[in-house]
N, C-alpha and C. Protein backbone atom coordinates (compact mmCIF):
# COMPACT_ATOMS: atom_id res chain seq x y z
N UNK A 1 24.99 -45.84 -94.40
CA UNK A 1 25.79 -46.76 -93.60
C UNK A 1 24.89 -47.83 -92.99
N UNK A 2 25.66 -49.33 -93.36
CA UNK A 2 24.58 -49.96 -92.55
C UNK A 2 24.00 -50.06 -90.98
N UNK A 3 23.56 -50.40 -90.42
CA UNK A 3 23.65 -50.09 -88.74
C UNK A 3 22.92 -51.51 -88.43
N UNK A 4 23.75 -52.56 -87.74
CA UNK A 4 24.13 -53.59 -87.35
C UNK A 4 23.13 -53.73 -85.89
N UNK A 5 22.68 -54.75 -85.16
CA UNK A 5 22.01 -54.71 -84.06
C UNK A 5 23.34 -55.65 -83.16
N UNK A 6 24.12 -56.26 -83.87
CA UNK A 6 25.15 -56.88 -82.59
C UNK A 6 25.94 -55.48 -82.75
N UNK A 7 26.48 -54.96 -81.56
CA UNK A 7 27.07 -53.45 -81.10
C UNK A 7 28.58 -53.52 -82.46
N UNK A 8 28.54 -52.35 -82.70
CA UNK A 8 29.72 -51.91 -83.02
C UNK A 8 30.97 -52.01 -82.52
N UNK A 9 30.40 -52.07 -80.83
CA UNK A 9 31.39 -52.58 -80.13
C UNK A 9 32.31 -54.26 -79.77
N UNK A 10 31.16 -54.62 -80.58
CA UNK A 10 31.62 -56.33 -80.52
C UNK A 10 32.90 -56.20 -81.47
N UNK A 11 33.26 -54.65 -81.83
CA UNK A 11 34.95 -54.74 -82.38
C UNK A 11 35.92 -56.09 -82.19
N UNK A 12 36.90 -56.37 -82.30
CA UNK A 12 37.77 -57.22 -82.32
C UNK A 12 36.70 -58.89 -81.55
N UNK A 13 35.71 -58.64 -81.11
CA UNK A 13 35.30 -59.65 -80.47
C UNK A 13 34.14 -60.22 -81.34
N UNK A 14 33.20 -59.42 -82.14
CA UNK A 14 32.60 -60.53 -82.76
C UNK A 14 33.20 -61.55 -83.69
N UNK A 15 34.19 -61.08 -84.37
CA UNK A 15 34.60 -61.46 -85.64
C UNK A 15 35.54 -62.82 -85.05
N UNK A 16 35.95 -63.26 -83.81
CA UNK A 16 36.96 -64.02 -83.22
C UNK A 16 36.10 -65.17 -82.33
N UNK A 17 37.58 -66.46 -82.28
CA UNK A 17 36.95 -67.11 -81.72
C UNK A 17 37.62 -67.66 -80.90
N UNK A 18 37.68 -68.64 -79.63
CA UNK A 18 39.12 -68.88 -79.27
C UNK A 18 39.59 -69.83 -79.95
N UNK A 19 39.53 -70.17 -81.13
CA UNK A 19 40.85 -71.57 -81.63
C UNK A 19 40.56 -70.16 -83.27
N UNK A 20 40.51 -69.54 -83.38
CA UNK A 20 40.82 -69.17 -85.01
C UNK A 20 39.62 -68.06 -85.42
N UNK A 21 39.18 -67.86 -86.36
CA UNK A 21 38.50 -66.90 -87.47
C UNK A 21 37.03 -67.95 -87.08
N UNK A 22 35.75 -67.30 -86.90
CA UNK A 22 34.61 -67.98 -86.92
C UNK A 22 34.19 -69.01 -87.81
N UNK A 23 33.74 -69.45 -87.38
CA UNK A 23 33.32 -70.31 -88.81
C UNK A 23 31.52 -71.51 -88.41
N UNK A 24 30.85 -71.25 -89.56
CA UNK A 24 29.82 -72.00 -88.89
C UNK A 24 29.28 -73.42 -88.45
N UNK A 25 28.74 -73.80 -88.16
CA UNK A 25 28.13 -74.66 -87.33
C UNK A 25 27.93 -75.65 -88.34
N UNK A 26 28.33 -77.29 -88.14
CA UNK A 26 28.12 -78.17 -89.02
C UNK A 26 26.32 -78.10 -89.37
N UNK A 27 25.75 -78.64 -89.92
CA UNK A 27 24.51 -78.73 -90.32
C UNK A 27 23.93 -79.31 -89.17
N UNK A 28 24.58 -80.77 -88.95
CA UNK A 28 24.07 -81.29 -87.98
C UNK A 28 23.52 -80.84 -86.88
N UNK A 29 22.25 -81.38 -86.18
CA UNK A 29 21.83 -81.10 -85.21
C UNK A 29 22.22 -81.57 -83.58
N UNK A 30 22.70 -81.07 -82.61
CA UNK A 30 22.90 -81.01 -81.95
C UNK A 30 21.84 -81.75 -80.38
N UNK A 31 21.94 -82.33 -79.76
CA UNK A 31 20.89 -82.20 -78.48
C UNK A 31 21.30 -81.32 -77.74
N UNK A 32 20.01 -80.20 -77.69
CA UNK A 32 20.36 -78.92 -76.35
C UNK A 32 19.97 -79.68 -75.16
N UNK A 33 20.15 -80.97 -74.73
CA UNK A 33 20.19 -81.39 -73.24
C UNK A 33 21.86 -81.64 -73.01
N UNK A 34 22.49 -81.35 -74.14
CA UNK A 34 24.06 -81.78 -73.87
C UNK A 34 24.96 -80.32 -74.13
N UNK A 35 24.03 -78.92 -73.92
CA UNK A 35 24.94 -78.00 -74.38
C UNK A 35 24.26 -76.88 -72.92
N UNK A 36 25.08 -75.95 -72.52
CA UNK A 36 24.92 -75.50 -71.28
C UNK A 36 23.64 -74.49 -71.57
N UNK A 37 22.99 -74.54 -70.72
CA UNK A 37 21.43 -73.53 -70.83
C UNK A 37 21.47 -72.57 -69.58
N UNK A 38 22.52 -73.00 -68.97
CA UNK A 38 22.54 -72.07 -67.79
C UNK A 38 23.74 -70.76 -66.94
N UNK A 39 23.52 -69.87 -66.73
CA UNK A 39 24.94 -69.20 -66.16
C UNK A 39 25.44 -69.91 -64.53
N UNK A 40 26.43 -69.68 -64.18
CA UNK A 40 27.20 -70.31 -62.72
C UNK A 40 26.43 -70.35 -61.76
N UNK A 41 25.40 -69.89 -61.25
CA UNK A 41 24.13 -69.65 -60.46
C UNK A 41 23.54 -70.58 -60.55
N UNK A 42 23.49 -71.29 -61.75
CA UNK A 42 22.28 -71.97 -62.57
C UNK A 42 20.76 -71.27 -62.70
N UNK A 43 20.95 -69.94 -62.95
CA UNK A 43 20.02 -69.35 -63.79
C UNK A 43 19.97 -69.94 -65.22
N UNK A 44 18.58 -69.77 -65.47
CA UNK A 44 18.21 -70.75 -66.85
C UNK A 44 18.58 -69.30 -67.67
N UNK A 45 19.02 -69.58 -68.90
CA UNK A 45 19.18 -68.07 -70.28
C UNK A 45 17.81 -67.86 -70.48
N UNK A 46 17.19 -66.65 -71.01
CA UNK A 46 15.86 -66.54 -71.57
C UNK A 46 15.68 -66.99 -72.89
N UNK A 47 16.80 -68.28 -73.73
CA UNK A 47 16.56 -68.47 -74.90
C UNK A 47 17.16 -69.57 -74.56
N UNK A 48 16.94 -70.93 -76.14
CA UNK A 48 18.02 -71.83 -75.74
C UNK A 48 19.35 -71.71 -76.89
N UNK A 49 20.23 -72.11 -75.93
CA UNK A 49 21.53 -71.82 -76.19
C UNK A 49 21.49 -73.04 -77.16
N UNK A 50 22.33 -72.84 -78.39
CA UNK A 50 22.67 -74.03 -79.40
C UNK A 50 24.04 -74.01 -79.68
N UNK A 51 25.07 -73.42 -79.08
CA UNK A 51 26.09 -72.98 -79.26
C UNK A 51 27.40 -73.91 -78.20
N UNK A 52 28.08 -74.85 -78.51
CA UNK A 52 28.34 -75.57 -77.35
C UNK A 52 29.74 -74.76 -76.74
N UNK A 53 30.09 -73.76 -77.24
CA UNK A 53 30.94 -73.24 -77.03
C UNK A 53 30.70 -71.95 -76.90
N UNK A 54 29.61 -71.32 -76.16
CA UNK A 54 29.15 -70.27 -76.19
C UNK A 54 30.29 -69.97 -74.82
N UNK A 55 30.22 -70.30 -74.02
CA UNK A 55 31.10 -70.14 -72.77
C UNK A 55 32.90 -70.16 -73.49
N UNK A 56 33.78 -69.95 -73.04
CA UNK A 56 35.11 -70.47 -73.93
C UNK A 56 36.03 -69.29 -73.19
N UNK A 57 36.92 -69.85 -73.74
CA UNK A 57 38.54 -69.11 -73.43
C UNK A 57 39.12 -67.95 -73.67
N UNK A 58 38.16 -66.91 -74.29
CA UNK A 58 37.96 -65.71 -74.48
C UNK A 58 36.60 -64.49 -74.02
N UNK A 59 35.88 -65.13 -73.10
CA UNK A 59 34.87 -64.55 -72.16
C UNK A 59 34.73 -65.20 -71.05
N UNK A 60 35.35 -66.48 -70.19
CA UNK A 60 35.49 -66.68 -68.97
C UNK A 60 36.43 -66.20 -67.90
N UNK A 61 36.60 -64.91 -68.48
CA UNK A 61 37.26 -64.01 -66.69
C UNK A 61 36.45 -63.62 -65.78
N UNK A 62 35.27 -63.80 -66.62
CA UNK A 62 34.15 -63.34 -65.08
C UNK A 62 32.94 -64.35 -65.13
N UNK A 63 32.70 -64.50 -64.23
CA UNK A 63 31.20 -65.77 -64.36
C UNK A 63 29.76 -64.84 -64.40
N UNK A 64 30.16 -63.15 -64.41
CA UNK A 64 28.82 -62.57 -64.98
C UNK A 64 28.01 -62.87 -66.11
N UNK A 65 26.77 -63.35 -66.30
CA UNK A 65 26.06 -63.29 -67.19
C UNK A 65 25.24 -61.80 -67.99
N UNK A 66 25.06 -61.43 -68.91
CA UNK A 66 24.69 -60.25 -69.03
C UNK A 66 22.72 -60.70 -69.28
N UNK A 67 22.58 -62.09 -70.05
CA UNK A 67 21.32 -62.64 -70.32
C UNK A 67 20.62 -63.19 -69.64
N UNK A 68 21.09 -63.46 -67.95
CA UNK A 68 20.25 -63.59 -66.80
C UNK A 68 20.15 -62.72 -66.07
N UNK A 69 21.64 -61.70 -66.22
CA UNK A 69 21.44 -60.19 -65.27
C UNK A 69 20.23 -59.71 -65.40
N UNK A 70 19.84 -59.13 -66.94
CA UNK A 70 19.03 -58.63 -67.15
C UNK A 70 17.89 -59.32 -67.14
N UNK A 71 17.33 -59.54 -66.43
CA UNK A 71 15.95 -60.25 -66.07
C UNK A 71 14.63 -59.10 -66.00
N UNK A 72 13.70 -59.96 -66.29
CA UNK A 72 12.09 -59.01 -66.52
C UNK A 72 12.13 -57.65 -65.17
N UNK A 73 12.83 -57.89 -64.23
CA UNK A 73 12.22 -56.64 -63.62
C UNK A 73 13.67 -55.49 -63.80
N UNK A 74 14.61 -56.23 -64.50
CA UNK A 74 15.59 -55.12 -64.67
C UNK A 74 14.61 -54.66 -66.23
N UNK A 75 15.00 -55.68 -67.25
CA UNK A 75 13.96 -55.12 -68.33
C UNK A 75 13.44 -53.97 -68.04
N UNK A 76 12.34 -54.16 -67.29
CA UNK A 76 11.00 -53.48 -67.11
C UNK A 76 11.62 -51.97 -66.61
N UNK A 77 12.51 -52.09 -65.76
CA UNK A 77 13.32 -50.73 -65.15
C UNK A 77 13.56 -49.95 -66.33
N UNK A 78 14.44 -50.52 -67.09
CA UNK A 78 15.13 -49.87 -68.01
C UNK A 78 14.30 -49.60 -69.66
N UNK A 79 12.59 -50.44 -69.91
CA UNK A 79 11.94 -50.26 -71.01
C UNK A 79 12.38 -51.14 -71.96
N UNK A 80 13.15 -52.43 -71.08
CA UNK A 80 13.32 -53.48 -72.30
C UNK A 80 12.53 -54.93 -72.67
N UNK A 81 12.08 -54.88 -73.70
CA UNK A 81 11.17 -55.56 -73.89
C UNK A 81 11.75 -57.25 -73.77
N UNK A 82 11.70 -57.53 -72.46
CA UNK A 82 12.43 -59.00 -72.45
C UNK A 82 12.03 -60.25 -73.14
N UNK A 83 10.66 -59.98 -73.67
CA UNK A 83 10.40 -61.43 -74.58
C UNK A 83 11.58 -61.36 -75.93
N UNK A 84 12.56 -60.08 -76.25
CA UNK A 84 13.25 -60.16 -77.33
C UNK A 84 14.59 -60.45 -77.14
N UNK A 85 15.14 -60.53 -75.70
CA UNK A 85 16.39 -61.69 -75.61
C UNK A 85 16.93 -62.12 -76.45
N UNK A 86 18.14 -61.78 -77.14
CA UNK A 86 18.36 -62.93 -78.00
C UNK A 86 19.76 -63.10 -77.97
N UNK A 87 20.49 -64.51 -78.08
CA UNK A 87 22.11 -64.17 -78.26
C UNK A 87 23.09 -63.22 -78.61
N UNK A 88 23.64 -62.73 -78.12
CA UNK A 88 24.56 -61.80 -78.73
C UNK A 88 25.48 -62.40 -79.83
N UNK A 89 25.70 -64.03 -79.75
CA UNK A 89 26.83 -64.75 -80.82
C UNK A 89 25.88 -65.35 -81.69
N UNK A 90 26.98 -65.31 -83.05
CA UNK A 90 26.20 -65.91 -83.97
C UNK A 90 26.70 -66.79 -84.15
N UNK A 91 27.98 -67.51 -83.73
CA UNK A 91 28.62 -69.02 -84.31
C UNK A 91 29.21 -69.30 -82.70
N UNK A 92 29.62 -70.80 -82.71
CA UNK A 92 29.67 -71.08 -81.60
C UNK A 92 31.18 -70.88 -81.51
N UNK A 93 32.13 -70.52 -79.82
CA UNK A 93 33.30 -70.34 -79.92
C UNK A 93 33.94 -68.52 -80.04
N UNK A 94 32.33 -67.98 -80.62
CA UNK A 94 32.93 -66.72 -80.67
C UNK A 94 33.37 -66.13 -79.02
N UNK A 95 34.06 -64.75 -79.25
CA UNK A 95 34.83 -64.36 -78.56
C UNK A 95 33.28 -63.62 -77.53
N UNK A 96 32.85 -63.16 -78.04
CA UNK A 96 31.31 -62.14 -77.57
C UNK A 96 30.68 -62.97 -76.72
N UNK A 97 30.09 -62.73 -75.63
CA UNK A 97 29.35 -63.82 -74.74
C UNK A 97 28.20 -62.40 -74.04
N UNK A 98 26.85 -63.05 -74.73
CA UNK A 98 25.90 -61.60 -74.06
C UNK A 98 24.64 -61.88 -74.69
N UNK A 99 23.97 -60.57 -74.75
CA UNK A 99 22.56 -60.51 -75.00
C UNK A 99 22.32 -59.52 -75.69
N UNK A 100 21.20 -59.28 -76.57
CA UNK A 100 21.35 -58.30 -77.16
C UNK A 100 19.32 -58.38 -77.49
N UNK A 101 18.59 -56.89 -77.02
CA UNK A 101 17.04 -56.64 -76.87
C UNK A 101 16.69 -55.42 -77.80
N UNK A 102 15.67 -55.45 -77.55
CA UNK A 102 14.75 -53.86 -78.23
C UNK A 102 14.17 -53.51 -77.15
N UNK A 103 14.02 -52.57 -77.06
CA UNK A 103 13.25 -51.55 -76.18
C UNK A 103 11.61 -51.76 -76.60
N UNK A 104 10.61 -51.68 -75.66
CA UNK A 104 9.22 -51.73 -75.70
C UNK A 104 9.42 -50.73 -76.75
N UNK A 105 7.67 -51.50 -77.51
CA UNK A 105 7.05 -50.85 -79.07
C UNK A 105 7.86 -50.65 -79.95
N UNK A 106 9.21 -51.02 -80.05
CA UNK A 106 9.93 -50.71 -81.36
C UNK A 106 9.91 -52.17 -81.95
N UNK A 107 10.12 -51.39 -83.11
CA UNK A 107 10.01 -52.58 -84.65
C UNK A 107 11.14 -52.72 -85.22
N UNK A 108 10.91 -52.23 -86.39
CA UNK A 108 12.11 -52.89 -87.62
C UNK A 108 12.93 -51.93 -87.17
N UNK A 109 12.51 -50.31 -86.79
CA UNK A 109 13.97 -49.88 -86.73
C UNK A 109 13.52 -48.88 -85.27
N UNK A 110 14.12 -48.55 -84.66
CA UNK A 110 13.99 -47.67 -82.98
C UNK A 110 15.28 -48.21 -82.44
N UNK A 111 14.80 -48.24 -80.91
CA UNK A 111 15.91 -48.47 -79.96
C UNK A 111 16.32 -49.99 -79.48
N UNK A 112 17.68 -50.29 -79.64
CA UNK A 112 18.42 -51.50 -78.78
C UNK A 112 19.27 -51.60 -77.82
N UNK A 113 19.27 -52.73 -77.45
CA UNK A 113 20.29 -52.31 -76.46
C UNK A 113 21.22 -53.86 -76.68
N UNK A 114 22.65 -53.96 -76.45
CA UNK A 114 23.35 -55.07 -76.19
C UNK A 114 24.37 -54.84 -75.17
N UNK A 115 24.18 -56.11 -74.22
CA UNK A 115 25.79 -56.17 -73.29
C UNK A 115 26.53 -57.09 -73.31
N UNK A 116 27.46 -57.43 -73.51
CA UNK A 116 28.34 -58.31 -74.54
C UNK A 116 29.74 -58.41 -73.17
N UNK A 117 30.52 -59.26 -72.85
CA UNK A 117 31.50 -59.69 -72.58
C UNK A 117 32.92 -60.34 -73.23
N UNK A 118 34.07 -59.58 -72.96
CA UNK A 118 35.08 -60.58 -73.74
C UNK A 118 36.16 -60.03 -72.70
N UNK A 119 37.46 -60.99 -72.49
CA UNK A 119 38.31 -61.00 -71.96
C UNK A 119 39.24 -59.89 -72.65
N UNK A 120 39.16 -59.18 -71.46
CA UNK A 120 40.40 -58.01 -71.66
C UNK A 120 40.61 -57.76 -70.12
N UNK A 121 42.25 -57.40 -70.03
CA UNK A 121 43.04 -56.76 -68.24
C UNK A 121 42.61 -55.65 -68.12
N UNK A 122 41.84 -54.55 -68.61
CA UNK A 122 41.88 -53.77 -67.84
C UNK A 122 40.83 -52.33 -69.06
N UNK A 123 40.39 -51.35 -68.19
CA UNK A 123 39.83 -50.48 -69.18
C UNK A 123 41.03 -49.54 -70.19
N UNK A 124 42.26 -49.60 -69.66
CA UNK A 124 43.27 -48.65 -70.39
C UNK A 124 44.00 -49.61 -71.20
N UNK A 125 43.92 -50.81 -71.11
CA UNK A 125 44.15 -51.90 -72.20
C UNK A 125 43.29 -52.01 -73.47
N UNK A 126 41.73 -51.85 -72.99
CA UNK A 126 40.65 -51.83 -73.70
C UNK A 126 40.43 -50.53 -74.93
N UNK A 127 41.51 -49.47 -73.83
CA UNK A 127 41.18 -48.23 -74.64
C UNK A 127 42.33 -48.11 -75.93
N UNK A 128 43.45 -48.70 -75.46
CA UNK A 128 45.04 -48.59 -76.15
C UNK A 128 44.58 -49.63 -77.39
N UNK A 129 43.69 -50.24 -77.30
CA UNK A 129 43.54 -51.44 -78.29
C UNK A 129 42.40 -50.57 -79.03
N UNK A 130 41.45 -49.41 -79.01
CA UNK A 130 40.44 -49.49 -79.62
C UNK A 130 40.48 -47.87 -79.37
N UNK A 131 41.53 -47.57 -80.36
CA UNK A 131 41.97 -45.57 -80.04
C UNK A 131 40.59 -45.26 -81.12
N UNK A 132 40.33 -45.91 -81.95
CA UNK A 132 39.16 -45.43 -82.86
C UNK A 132 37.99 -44.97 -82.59
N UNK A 133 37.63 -45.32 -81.32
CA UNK A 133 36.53 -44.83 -80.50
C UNK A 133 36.78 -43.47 -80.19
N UNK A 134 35.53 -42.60 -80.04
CA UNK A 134 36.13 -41.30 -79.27
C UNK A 134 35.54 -41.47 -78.00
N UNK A 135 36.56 -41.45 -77.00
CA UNK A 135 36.22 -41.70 -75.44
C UNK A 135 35.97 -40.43 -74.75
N UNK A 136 34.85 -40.46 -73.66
CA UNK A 136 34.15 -39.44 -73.60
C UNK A 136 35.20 -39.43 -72.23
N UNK A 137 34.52 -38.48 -70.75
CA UNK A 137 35.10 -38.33 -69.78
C UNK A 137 34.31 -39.46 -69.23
N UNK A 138 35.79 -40.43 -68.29
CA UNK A 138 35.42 -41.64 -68.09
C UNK A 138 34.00 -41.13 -66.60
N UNK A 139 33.37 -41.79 -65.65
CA UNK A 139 32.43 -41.58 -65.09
C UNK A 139 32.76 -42.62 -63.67
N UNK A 140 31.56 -42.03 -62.75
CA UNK A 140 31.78 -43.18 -61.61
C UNK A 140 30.14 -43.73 -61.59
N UNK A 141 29.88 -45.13 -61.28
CA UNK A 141 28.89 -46.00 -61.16
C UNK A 141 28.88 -46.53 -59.65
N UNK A 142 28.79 -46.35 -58.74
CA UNK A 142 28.70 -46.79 -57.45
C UNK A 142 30.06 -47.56 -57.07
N UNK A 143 30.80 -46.47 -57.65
CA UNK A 143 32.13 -46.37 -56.71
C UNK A 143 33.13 -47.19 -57.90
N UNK A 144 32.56 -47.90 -58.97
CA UNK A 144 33.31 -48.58 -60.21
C UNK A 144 33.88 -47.45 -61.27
N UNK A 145 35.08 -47.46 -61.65
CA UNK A 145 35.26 -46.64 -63.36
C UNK A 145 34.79 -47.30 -64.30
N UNK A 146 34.18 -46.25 -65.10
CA UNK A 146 33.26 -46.49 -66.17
C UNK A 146 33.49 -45.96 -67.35
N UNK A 147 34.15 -46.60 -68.31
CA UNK A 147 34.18 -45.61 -69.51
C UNK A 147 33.11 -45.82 -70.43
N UNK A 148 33.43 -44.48 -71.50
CA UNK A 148 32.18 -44.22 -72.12
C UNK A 148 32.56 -43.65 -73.61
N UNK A 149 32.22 -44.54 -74.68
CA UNK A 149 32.61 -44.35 -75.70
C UNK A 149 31.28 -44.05 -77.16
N UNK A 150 31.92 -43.72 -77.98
CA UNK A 150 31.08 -43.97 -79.11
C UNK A 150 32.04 -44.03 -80.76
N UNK A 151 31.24 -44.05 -81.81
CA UNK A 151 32.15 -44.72 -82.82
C UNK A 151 31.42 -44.04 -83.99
N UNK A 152 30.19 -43.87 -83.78
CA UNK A 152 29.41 -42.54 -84.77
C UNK A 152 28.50 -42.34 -84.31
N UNK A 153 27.06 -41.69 -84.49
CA UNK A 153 26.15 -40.60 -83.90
C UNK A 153 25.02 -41.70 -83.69
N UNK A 154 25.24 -42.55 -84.49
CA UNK A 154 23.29 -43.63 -83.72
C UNK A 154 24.04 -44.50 -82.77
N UNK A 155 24.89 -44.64 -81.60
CA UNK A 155 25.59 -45.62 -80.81
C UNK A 155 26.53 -45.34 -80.29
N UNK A 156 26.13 -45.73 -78.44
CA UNK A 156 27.40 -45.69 -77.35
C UNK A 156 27.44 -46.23 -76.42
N UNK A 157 28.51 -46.80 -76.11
CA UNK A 157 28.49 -48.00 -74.72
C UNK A 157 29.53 -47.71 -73.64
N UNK A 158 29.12 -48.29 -72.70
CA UNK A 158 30.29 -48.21 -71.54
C UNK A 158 30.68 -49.25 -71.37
N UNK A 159 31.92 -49.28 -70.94
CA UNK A 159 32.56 -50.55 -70.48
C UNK A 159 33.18 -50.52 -69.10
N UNK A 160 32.85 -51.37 -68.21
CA UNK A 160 32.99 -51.79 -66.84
C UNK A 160 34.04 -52.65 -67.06
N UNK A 161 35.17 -52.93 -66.03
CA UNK A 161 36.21 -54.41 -65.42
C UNK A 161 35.87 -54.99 -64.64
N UNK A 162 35.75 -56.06 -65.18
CA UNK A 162 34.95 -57.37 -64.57
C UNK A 162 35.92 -58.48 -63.85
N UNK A 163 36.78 -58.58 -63.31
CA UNK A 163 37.85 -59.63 -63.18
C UNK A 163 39.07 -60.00 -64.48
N UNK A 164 38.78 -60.81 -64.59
CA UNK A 164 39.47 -60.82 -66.52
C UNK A 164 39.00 -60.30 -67.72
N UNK A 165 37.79 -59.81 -67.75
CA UNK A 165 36.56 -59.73 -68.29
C UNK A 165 35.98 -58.22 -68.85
N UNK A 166 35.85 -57.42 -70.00
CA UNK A 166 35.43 -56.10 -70.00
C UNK A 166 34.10 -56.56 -70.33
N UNK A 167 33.28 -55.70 -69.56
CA UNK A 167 31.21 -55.66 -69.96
C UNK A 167 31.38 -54.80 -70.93
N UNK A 168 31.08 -54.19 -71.59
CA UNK A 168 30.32 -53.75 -73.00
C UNK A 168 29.09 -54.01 -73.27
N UNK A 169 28.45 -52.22 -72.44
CA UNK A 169 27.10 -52.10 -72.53
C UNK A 169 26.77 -50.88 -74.01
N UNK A 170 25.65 -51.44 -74.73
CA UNK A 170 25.51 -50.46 -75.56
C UNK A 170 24.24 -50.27 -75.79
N UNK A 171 23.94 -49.06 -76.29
CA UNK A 171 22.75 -48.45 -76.58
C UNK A 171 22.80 -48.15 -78.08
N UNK A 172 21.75 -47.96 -79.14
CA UNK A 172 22.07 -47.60 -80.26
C UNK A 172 20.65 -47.77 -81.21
N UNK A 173 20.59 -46.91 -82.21
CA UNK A 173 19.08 -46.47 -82.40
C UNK A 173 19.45 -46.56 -84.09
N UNK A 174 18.23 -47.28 -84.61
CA UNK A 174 18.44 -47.83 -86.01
C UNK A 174 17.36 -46.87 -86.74
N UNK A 175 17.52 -46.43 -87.18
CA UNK A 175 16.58 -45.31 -87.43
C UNK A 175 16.70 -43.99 -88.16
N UNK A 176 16.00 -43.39 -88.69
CA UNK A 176 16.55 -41.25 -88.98
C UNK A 176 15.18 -41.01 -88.51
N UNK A 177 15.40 -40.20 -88.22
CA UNK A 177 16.79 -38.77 -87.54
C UNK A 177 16.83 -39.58 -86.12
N UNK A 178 18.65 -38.99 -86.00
CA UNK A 178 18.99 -40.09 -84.57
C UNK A 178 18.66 -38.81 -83.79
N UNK A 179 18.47 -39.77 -82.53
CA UNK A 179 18.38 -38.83 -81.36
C UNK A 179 19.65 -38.00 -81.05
N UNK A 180 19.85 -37.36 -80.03
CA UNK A 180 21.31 -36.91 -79.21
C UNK A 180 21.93 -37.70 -78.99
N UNK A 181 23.10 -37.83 -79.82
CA UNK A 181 24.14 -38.62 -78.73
C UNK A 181 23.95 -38.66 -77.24
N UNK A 182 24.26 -37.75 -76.96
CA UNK A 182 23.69 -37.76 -75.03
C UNK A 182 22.58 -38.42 -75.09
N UNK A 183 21.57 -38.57 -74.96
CA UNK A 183 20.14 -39.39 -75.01
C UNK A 183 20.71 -40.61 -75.39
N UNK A 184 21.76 -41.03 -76.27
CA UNK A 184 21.79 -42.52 -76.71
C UNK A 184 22.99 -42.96 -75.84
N UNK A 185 24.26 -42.17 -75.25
CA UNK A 185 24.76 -42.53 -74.17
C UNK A 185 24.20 -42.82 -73.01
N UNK A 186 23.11 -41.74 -72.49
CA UNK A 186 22.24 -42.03 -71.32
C UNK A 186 21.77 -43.34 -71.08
N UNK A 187 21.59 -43.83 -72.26
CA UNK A 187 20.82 -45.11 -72.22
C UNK A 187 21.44 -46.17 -72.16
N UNK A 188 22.72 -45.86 -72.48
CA UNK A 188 23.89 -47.18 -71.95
C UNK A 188 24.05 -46.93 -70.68
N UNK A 189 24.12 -45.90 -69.99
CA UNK A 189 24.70 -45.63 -69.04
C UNK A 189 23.46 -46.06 -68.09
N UNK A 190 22.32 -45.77 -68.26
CA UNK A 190 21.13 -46.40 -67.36
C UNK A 190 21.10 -47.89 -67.40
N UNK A 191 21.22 -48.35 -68.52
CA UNK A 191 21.54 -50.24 -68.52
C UNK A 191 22.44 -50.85 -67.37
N UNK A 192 23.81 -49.80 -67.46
CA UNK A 192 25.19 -50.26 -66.65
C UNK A 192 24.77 -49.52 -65.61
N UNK A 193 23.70 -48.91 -65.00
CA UNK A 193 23.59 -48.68 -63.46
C UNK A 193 22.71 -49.82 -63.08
N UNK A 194 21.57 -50.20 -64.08
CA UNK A 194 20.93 -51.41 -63.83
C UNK A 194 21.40 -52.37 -63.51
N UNK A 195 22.98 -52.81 -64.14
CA UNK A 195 23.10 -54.45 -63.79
C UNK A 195 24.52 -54.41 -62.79
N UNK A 196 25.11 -53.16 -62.47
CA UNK A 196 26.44 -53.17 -62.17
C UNK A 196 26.17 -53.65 -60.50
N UNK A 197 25.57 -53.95 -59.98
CA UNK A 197 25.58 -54.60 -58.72
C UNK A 197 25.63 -55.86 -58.75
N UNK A 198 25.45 -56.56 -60.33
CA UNK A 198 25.46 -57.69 -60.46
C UNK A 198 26.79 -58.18 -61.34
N UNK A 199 27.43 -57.28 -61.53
CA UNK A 199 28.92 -57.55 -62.02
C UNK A 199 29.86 -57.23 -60.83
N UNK A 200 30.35 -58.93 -60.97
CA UNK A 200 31.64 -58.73 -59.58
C UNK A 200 32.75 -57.97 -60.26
N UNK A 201 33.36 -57.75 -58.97
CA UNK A 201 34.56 -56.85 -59.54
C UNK A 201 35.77 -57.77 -59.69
């Protein structure tokens, strides 16, 4: 099976965009002084954005960023190697708005991590739309519900409610022999204790 580094969970959200089906980027080059480099804070991204529609009508229910949340000393908390930042979208307009790293010393294949945003009302909306997951027992995060899913044995994420907005944190290991599921949930679940003070409710 192949095993993908944008989450499994970017379900219904990578593949979408808000006006239609993805589609790529004219050839043409763009000036990144005319396309947004920054989240609502005006935190700078740790990459530059080429995407002029990276922001859009299907991930603005919450003005959380997941690619400034995670900054070098959350990184460093959690063993993520922040020089590897990189977009979570691959065309501009998509539905996915996030970040997606490797964990210190891993290579071609070990541990990642992605936290990804897309507009959804609520976690039992999130769940009624995506029964394919097997959902674990949901959890508490400093007083937030937290669910906690997975979809096969190398990958599992939680998802937080963000205002309009579901977070989709994931953990997931490219590799044989996978670790424990538990060990690869843990590790979503340590990400989403890392940044959840920084996701409004």
């Amino acid at each position: 099976m192949k095993r993908c580094s944008i989450p499994a969970v970017a379900l219904a959200l990578s593949a979408c965009t808000a006006s239609g089906p993805a589609t790529e980027q004219p050839s043409m080059t763009l000036h990144s002084s005319a396309i947004r480099q920054t989240d609502e804070a005006g935190n700078a991204l740790p990459f530059e954005n080429t995407y002029p529609k990276r922001w859009n009508a299907s991930n603005d229910g919450t003005p959380y960023e997941p690619c400034t949340a995670v900054d070098r000393e959350v990184a460093a908390e959690i063993g993520l190697d922040f020089s590897t930042s990189k977009d979570a979208a691959s065309v501009s307009g998509q539905t996915l708005r996030g970040c997606r790293w490797q964990y210190i010393d891993e290579d071609v294949s070990g541990w990642r991590a992605n936290q990804v945003i897309g507009d959804f009302e609520s976690l039992e909306s999130y769940k009624a739309m995506n029964e394919v997951f097997t959902w674990l027992p949901e959890i508490q995060i400093d007083g937030r519900r937290v669910g906690v899913a997975h979809q096969n044995d190398f990958s599992c994420f939680t998802y937080v409610q963000s205002g309009g907005s579901g977070v989709v944190t994931e953990a997931l290991y490219t590799g044989n022999p996978n670790p424990p599921l538990t060990e690869i949930c843990q590790r979503a679940i340590d990400l989403t204790e890392a940044t959840i003070d920084k996701i409004p409710e």
